[in-house]
Protein backbone atom coordinates (compact mmCIF):
# COMPACT_ATOMS: atom_id res chain seq x y z
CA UNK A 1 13.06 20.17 -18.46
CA UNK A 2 9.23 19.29 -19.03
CA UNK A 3 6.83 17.34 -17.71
CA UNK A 4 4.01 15.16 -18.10
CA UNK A 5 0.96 13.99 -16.06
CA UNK A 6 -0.95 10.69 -16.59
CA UNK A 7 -3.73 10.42 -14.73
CA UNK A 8 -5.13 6.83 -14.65
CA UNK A 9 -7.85 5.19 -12.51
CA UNK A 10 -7.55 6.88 -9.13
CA UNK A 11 -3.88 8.06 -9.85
CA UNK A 12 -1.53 10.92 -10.50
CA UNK A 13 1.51 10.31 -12.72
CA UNK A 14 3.97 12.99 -12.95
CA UNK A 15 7.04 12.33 -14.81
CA UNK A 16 9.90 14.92 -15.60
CA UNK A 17 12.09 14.68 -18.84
CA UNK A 18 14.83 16.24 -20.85
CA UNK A 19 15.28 15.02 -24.39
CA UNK A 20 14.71 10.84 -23.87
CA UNK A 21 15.86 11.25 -20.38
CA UNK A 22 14.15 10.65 -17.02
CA UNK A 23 15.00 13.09 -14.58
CA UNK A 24 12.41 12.07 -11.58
CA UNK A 25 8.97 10.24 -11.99
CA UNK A 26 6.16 10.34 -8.56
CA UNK A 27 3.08 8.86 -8.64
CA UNK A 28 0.15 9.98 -6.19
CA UNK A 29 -3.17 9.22 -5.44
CA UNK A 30 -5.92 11.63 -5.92
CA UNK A 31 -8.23 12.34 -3.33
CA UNK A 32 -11.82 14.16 -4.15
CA UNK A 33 -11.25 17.69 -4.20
CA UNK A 34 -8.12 17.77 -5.23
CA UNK A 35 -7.60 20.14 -7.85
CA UNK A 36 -5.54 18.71 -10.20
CA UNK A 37 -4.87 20.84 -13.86
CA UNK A 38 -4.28 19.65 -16.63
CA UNK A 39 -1.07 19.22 -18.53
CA UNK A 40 -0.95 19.14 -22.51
CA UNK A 41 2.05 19.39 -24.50
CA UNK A 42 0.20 19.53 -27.92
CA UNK A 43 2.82 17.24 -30.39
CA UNK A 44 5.30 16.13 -27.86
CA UNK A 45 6.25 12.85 -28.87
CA UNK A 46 8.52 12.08 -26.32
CA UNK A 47 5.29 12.98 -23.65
CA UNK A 48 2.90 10.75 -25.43
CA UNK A 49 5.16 7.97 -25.85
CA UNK A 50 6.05 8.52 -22.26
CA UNK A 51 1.84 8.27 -21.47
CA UNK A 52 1.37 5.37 -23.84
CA UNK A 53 4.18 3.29 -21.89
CA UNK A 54 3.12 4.19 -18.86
CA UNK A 55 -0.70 3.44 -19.34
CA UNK A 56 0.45 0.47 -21.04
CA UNK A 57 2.29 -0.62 -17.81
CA UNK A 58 -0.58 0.03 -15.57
CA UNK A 59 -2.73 -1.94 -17.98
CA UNK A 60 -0.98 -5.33 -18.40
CA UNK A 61 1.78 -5.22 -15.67
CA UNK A 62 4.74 -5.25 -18.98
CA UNK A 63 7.41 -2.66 -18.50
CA UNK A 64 9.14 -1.52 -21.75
CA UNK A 65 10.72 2.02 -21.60
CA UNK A 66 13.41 1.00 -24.48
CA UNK A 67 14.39 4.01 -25.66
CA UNK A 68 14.38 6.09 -22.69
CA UNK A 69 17.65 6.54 -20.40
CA UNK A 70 17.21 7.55 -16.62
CA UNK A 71 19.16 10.42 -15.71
CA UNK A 72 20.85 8.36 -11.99
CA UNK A 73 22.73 11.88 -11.20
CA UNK A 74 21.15 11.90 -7.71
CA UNK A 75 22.58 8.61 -7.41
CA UNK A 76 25.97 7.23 -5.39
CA UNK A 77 27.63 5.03 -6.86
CA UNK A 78 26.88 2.20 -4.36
CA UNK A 79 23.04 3.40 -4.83
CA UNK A 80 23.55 3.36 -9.19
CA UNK A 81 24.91 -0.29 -8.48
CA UNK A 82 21.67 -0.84 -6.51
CA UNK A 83 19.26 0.23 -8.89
CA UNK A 84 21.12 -1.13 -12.43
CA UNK A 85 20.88 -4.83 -10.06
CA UNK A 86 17.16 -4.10 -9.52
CA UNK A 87 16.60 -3.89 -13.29
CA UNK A 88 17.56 -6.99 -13.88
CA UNK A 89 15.19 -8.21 -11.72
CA UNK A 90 11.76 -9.72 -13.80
CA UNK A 91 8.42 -8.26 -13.49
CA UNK A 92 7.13 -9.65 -10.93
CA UNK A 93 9.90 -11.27 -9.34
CA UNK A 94 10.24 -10.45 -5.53
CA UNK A 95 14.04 -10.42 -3.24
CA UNK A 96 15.24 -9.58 -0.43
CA UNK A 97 17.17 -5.86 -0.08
CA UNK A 98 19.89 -8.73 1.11
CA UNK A 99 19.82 -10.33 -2.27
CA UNK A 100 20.13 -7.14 -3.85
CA UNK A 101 22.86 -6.00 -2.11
CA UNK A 102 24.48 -9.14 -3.15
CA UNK A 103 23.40 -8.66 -7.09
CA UNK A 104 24.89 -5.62 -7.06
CA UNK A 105 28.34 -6.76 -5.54
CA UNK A 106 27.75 -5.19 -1.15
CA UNK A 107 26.54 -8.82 0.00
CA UNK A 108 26.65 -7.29 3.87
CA UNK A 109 24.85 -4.02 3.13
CA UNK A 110 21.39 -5.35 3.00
CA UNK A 111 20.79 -2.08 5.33
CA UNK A 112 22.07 0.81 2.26
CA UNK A 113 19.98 -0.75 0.01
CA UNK A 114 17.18 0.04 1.93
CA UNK A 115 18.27 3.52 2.15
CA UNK A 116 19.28 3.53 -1.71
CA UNK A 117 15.54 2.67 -2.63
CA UNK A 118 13.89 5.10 -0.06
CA UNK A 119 15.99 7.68 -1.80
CA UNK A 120 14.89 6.52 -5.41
CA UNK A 121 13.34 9.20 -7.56
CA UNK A 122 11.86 7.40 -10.03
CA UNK A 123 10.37 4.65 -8.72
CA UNK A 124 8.21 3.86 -11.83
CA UNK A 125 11.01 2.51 -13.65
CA UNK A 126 13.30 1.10 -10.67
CA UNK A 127 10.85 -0.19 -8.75
């Protein structure tokens, strides 16, 4: 598994990977002092198309991972049905955790789907 960290603005990015999957992805912000190293995989592609998406998202507010999968292991399967509902959702679109329950098919469990996206690991691309 690697990872990569994008720093951008007042920011920490870290993002873990295997292959074209995403295994976990935090974000943090950086405080003075903090001492933060720095990460270069040399020729990665996958880690610089990783950086350029996600710099690209911070930029202009347009999420496009295409060609990336997200590795939902962690996941139950009412919390996978959760978070596949929640992509379908546009950019910049706002509901309820009561609409999403009902999106993904648990129209009473308004509650677990609170749970399900406290739990999420990578909140970057299932926001």
């Amino acid at each position: 598994m690697k990872k990569t960290i994008i720093r951008f603005d007042k920011y920490r990015f870290e993002v873990e990977y295997e292959g074209t999957t995403i295994v976990s992805a935090n974000f943090y912000a950086e405080k003075p002092g903090d001492n933060l190293s720095t990460v270069d995989y040399g020729n990665d592609r996958i880690a610089q198309e990783l950086q350029e998406k996600i710099v690209n998202y911070l930029s202009t507010g347009f999420i496009e991972f295409s060609g990336f999968s997200l590795d939902l292991s962690f996941a139950s399967k009412f919390e996978k049905k959760v978070y596949l509902a929640l992509r379908n959702i546009k950019p910049g679109q706002t509901i309820t955790y009561g609409e999403l329950a009902y999106l993904a098919g648990y129209p009473r469990a308004a509650r677990g789907v609170g749970r399900a996206m406290a739990k999420n690991r990578i909140q970057l691309f299932i926001p």
